[in-house]
C-alpha atoms as a PDB file:
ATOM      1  CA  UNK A   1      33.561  25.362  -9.086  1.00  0.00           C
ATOM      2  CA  UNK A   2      35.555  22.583 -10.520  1.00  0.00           C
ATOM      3  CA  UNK A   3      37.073  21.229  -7.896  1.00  0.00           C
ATOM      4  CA  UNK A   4      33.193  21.264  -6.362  1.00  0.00           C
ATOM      5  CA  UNK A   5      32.001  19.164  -9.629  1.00  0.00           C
ATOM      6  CA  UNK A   6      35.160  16.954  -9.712  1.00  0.00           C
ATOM      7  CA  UNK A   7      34.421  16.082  -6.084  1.00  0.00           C
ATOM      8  CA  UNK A   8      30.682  14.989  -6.456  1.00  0.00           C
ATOM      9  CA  UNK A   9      32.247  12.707  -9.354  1.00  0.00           C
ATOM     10  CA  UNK A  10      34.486  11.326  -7.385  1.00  0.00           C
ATOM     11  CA  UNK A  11      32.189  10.872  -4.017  1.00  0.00           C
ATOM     12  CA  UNK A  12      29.711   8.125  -5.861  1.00  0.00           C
ATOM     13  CA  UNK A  13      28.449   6.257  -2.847  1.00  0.00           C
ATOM     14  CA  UNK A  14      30.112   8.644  -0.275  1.00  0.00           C
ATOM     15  CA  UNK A  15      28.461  11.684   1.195  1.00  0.00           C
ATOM     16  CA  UNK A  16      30.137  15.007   0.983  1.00  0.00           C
ATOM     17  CA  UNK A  17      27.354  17.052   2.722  1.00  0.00           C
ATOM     18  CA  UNK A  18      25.613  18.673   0.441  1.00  0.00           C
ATOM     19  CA  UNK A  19      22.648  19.284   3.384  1.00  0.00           C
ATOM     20  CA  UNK A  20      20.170  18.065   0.486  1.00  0.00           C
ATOM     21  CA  UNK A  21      18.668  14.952   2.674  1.00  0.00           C
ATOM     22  CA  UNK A  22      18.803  17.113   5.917  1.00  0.00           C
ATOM     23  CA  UNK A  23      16.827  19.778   4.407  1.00  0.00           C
ATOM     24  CA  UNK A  24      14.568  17.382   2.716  1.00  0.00           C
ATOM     25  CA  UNK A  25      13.674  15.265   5.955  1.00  0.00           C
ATOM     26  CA  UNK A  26       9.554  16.181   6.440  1.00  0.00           C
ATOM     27  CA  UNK A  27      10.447  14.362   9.537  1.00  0.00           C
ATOM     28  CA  UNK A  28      13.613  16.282  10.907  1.00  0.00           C
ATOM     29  CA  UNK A  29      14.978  12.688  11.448  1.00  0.00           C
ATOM     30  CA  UNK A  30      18.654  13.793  10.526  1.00  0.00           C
ATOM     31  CA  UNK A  31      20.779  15.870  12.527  1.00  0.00           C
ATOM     32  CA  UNK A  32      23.804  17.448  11.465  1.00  0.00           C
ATOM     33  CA  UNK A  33      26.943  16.777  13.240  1.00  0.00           C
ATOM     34  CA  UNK A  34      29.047  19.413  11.959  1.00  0.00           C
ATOM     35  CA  UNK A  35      31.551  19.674   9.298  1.00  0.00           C
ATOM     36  CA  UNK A  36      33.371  17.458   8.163  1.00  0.00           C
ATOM     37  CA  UNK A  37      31.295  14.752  10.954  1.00  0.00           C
ATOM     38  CA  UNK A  38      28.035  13.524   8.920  1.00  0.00           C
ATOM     39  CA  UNK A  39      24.754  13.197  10.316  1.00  0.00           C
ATOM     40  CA  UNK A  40      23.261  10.956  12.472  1.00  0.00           C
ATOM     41  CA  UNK A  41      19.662   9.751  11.969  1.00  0.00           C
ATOM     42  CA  UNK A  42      16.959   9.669  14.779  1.00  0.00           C
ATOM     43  CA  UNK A  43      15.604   6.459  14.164  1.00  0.00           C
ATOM     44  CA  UNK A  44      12.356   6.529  16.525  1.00  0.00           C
ATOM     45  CA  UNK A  45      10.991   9.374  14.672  1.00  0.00           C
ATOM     46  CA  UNK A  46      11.792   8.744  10.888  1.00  0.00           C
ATOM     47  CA  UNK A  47       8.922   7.491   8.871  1.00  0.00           C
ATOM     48  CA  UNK A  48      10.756   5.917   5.875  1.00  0.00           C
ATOM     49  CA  UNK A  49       9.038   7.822   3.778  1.00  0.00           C
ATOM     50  CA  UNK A  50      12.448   7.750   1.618  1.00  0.00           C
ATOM     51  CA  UNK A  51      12.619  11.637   0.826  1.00  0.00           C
ATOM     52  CA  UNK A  52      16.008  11.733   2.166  1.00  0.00           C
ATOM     53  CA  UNK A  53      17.226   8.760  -0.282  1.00  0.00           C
ATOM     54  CA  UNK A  54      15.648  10.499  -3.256  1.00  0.00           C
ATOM     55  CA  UNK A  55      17.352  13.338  -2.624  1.00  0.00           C
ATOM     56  CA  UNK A  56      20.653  12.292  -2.169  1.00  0.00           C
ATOM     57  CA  UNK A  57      22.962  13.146  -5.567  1.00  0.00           C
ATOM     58  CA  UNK A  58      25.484  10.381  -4.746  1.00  0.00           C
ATOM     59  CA  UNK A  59      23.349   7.760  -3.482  1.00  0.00           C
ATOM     60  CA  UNK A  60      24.789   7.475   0.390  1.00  0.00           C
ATOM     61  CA  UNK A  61      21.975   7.115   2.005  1.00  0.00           C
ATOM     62  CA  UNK A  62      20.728   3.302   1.695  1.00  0.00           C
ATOM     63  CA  UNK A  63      17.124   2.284   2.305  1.00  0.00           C
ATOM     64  CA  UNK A  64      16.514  -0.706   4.547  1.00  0.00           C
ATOM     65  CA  UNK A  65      13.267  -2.993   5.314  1.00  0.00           C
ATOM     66  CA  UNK A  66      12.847  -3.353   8.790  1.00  0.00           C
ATOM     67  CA  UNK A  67      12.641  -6.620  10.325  1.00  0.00           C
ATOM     68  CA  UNK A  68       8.871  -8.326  10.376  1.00  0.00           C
ATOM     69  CA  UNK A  69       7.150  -8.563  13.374  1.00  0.00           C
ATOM     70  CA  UNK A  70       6.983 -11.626  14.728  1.00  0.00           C
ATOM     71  CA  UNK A  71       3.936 -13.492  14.993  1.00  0.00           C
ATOM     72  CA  UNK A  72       3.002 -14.762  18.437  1.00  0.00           C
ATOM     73  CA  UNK A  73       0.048 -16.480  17.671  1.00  0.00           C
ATOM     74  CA  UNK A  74      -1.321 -18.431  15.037  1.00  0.00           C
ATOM     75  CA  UNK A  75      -5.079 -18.270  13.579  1.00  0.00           C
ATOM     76  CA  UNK A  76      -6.463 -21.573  12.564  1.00  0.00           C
END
């Protein structure tokens, strides 16, 4: 056990794949790769509801806006 602890000390920022965001998904966005390999995220079905970030003990996971639609025309 602490080797376990000293590890999630030491992974601040880095995932070690602790499952918590996969298991947390409402979405089942994230897919395991294996160990040892990450996850990858299916982008087209996540929501952004943020569960996954919230969840994550070393903070790994990083939330970002997506890009406004543009405009294509303007009401006067």
């Amino acid at each position: 056990m602490p080797v376990t602890k000293r590890k999630r000390c030491l992974s601040c920022g880095n995932c070690f794949e602790c499952d918590q965001c996969f298991a947390a998904c409402p979405e089942q966005a994230i897919i395991k790769l294996g160990p040892g390999r990450g996850y990858n995220y299916k982008y087209d079905i996540c929501t952004g509801c943020g569960v996954c970030f919230e969840q994550c003990p070393c903070h790994a996971i990083e939330m970002i806006p997506e890009p406004a639609t543009a405009v294509s025309e303007q009401i006067a």
